[in-house]
PDB file of N, CA and C in Angstrom:
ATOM      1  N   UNK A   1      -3.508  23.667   2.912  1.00  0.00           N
ATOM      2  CA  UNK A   1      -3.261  22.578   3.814  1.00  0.00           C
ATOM      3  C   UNK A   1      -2.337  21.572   3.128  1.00  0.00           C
ATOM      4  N   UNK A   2      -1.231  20.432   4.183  1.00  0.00           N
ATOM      5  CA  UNK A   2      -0.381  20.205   3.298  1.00  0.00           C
ATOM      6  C   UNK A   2      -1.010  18.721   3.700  1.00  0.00           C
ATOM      7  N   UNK A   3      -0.497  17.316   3.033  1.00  0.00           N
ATOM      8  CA  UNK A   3      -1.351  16.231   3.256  1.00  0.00           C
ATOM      9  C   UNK A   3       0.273  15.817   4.241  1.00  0.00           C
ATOM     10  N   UNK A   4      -0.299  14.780   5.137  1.00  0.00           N
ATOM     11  CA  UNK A   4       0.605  14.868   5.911  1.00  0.00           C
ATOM     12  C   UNK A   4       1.049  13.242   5.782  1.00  0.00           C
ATOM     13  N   UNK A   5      -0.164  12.463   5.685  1.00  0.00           N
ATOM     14  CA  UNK A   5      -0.133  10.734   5.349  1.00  0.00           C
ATOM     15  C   UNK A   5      -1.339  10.521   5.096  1.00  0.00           C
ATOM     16  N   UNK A   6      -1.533   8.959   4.970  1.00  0.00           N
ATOM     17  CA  UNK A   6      -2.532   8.286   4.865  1.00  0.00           C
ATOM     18  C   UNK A   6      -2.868   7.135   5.179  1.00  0.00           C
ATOM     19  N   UNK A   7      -3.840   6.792   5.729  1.00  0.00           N
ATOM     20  CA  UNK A   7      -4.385   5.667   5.922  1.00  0.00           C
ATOM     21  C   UNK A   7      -5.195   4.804   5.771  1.00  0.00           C
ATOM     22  N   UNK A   8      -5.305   3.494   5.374  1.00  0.00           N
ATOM     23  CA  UNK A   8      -5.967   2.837   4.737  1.00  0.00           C
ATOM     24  C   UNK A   8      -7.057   2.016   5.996  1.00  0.00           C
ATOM     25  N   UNK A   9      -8.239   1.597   5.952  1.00  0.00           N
ATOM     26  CA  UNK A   9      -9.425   1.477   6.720  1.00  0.00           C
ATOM     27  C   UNK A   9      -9.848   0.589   5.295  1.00  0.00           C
ATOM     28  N   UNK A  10      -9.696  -0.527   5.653  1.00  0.00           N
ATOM     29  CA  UNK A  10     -10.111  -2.115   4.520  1.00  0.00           C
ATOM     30  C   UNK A  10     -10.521  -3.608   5.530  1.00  0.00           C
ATOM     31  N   UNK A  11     -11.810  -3.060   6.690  1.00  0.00           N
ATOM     32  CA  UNK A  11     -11.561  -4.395   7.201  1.00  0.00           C
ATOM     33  C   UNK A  11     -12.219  -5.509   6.093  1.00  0.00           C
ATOM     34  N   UNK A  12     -11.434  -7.086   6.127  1.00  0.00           N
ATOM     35  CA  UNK A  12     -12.397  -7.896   5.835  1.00  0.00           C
ATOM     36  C   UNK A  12     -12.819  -7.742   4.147  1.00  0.00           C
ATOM     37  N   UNK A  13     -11.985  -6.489   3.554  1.00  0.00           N
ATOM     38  CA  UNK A  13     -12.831  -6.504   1.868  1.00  0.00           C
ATOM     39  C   UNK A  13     -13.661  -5.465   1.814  1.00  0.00           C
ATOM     40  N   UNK A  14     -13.963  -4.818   3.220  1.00  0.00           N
ATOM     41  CA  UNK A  14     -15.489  -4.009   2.547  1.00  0.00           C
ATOM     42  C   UNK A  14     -15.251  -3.044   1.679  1.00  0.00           C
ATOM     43  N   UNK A  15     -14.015  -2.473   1.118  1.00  0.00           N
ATOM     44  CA  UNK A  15     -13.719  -1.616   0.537  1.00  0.00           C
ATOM     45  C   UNK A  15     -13.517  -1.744  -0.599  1.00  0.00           C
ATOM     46  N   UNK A  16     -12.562  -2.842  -1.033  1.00  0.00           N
ATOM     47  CA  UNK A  16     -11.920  -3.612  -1.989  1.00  0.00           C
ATOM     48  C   UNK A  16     -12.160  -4.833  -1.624  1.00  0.00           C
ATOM     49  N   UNK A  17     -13.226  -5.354  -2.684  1.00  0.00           N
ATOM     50  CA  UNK A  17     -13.359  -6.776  -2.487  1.00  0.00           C
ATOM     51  C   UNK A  17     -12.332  -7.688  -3.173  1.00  0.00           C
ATOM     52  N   UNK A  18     -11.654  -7.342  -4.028  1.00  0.00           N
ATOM     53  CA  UNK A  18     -10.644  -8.603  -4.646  1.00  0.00           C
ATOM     54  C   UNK A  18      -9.172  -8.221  -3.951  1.00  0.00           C
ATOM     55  N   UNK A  19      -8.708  -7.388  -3.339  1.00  0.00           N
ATOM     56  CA  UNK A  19      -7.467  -7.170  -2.182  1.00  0.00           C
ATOM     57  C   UNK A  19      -7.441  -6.015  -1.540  1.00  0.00           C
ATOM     58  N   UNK A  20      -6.546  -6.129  -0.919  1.00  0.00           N
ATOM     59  CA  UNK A  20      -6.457  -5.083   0.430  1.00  0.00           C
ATOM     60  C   UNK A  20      -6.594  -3.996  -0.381  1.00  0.00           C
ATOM     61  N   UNK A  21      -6.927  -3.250   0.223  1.00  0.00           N
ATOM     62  CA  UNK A  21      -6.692  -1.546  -0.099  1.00  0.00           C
ATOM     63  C   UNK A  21      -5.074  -0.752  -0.504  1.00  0.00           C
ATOM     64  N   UNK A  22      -4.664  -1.447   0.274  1.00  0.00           N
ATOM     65  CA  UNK A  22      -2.673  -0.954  -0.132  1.00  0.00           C
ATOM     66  C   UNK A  22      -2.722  -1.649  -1.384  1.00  0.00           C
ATOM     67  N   UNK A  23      -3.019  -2.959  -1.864  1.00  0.00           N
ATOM     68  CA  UNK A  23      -2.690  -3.508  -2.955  1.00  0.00           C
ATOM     69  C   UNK A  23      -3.005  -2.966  -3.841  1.00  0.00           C
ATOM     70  N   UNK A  24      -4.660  -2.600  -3.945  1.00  0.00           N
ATOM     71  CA  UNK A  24      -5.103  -1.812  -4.930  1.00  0.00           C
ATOM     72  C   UNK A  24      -4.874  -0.498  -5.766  1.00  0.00           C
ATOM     73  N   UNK A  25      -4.081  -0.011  -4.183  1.00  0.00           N
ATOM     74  CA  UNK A  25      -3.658   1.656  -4.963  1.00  0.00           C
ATOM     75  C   UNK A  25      -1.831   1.319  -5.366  1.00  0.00           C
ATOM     76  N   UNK A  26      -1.881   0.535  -5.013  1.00  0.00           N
ATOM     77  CA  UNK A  26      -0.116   0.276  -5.223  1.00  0.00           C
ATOM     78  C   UNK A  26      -0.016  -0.328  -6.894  1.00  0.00           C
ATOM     79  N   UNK A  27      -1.134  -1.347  -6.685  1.00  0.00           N
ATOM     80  CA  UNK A  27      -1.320  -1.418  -8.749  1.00  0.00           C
ATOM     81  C   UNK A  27      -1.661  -0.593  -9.046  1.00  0.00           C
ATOM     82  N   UNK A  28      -2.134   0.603  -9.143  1.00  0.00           N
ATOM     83  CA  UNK A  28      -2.582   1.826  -9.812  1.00  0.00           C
ATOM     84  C   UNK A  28      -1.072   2.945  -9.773  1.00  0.00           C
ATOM     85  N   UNK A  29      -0.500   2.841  -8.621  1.00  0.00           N
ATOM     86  CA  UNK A  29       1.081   3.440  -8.403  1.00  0.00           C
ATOM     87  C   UNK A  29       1.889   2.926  -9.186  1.00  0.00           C
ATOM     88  N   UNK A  30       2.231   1.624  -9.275  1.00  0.00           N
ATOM     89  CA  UNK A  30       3.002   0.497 -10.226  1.00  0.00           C
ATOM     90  C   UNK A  30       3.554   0.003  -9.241  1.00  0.00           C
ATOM     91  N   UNK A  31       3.692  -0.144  -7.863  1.00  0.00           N
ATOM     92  CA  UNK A  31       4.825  -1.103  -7.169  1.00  0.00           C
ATOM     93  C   UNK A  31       3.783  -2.064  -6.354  1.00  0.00           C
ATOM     94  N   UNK A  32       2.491  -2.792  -7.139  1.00  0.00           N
ATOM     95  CA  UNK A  32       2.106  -3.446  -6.312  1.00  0.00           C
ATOM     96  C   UNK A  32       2.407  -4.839  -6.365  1.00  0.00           C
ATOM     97  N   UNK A  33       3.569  -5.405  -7.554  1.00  0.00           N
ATOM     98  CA  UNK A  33       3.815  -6.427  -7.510  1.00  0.00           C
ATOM     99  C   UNK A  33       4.830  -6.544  -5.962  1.00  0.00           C
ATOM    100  N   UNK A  34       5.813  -5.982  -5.955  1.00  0.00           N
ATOM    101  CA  UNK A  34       6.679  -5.551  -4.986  1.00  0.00           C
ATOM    102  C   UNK A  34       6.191  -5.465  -3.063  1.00  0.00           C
ATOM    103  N   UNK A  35       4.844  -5.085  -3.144  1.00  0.00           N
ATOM    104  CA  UNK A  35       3.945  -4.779  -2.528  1.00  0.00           C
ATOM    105  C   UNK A  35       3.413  -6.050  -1.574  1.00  0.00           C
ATOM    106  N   UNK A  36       3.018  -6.639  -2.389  1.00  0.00           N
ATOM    107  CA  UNK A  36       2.352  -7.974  -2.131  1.00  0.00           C
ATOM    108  C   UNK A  36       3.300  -9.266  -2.064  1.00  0.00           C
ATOM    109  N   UNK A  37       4.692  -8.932  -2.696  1.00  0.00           N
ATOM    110  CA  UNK A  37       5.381 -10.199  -2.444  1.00  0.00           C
ATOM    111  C   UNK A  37       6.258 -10.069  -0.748  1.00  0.00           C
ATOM    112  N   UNK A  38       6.018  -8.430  -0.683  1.00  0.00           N
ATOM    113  CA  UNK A  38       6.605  -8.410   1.026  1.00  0.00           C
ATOM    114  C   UNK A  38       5.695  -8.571   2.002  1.00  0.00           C
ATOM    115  N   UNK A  39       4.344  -8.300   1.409  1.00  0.00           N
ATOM    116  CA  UNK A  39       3.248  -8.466   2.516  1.00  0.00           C
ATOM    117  C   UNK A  39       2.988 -10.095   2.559  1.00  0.00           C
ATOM    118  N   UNK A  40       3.569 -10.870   1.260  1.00  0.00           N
ATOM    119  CA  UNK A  40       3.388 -11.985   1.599  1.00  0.00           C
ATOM    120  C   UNK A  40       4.654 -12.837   2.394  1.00  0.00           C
ATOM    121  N   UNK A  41       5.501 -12.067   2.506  1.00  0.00           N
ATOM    122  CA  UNK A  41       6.958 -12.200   3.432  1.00  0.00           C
ATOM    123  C   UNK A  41       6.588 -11.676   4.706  1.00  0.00           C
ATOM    124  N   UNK A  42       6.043 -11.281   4.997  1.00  0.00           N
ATOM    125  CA  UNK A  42       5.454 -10.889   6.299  1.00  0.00           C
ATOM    126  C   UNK A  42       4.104 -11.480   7.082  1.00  0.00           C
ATOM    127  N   UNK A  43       3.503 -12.186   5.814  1.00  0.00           N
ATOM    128  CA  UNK A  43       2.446 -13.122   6.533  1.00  0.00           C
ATOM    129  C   UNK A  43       2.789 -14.137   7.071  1.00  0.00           C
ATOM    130  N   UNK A  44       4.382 -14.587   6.092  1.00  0.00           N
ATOM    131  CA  UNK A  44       4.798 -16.089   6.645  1.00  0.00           C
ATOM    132  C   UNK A  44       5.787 -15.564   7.965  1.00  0.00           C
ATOM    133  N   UNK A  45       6.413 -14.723   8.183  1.00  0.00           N
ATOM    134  CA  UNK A  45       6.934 -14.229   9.697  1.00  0.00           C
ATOM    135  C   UNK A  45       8.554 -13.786   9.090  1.00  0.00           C
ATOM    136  N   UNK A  46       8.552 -13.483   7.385  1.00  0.00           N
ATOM    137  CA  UNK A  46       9.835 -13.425   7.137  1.00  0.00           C
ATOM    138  C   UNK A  46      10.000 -12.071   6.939  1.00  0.00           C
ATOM    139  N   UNK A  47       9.276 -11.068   7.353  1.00  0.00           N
ATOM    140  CA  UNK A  47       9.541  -9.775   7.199  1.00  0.00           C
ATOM    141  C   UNK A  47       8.522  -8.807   8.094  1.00  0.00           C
ATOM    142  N   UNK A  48       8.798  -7.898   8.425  1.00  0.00           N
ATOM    143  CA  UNK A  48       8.275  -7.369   9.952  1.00  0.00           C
ATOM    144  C   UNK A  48       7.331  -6.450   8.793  1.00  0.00           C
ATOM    145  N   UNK A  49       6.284  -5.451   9.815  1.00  0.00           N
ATOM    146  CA  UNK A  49       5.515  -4.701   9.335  1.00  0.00           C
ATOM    147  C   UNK A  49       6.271  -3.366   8.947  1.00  0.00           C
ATOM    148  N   UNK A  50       7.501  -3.405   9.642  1.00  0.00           N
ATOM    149  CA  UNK A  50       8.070  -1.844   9.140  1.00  0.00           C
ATOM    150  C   UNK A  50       8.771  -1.756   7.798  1.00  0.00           C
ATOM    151  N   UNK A  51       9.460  -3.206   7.199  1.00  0.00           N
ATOM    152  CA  UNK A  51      10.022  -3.621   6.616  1.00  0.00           C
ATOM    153  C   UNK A  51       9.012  -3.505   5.119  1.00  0.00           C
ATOM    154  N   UNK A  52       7.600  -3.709   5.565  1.00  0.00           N
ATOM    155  CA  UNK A  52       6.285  -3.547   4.453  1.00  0.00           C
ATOM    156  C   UNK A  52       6.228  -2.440   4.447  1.00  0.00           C
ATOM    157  N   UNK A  53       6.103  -1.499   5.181  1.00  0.00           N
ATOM    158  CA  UNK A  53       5.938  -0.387   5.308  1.00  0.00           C
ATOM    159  C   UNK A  53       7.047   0.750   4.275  1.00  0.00           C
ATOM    160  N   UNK A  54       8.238   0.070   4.966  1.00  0.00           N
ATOM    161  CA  UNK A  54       9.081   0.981   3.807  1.00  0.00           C
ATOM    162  C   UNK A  54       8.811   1.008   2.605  1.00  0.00           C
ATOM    163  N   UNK A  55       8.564  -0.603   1.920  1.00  0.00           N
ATOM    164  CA  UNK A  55       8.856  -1.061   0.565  1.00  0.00           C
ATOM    165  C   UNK A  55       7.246   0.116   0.059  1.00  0.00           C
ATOM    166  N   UNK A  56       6.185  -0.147   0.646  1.00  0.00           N
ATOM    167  CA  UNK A  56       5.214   0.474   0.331  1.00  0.00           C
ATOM    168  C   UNK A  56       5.509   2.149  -0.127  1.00  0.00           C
ATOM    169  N   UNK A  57       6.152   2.706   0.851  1.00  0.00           N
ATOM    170  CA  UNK A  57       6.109   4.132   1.026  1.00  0.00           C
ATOM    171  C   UNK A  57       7.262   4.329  -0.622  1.00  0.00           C
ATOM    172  N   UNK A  58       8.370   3.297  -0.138  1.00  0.00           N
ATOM    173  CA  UNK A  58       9.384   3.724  -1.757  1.00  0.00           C
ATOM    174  C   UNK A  58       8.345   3.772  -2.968  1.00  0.00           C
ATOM    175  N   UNK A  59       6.879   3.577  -2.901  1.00  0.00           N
ATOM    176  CA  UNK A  59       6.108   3.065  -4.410  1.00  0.00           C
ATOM    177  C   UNK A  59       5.520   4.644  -4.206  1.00  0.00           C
ATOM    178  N   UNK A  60       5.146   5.142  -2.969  1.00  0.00           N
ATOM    179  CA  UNK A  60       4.601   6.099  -3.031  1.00  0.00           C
ATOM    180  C   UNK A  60       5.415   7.413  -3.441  1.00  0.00           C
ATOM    181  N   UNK A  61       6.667   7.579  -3.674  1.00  0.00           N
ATOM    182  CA  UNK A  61       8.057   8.768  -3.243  1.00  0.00           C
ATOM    183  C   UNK A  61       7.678   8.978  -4.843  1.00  0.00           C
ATOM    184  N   UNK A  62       7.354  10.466  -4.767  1.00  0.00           N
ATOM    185  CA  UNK A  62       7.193  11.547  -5.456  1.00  0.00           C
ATOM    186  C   UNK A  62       5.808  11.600  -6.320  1.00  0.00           C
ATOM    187  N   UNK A  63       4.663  10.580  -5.678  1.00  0.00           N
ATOM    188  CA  UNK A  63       3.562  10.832  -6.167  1.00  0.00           C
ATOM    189  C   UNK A  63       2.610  11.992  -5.492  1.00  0.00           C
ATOM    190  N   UNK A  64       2.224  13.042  -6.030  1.00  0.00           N
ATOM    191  CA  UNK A  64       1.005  14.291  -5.711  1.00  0.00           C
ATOM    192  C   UNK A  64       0.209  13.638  -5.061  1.00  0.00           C
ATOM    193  N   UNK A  65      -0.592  14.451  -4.015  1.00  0.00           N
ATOM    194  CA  UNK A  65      -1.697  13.856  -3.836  1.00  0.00           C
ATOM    195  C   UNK A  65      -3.185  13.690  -4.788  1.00  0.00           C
ATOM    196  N   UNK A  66      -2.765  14.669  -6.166  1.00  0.00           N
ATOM    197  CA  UNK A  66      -4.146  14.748  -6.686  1.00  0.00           C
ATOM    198  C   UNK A  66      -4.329  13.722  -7.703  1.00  0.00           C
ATOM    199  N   UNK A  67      -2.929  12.921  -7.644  1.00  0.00           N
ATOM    200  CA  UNK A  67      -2.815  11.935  -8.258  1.00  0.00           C
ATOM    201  C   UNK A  67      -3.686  10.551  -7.672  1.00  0.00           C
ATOM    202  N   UNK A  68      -3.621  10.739  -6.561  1.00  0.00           N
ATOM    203  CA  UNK A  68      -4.223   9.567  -5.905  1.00  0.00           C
ATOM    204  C   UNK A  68      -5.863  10.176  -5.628  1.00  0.00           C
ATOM    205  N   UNK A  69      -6.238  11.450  -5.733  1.00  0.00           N
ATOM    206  CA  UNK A  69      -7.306  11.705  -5.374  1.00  0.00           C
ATOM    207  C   UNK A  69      -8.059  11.520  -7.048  1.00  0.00           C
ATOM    208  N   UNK A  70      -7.232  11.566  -8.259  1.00  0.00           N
ATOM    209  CA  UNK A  70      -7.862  11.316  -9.717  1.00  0.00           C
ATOM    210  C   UNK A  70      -8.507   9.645  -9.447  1.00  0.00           C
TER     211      UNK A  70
END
């Protein structure tokens, strides 16, 4: 089976209590400084969700999945 995406399910902390769930695996990826300064460009209305979305996915480009499943 091939992994196709993923999705993150973090309401409120219950998952990750000190940040979102994207943040958390994105510091473990290395682009979560990058991560969080667009999600914080997007809280204030200066950057759209697709715009987060990309920057996110460039942190993810060429990581395995068994990397994220270690």
């Amino acid at each position: 089976m091939s992994a196709r995406g993923i999705a993150f399910f973090d309401i409120d902390g219950t998952l990750v209590r000190s940040m979102s769930s994207s943040s958390f695996i994105a510091e473990r990826l290395g682009h979560q400084h990058e991560l969080d300064a667009a999600e914080e460009r997007y809280a204030s209305g200066k950057a759209t969700n697709e715009e987060v979305s990309v920057i996110d996915a460039a942190g993810w480009r060429g990581i395995q999945a068994r990397t994220v499943a270690e």
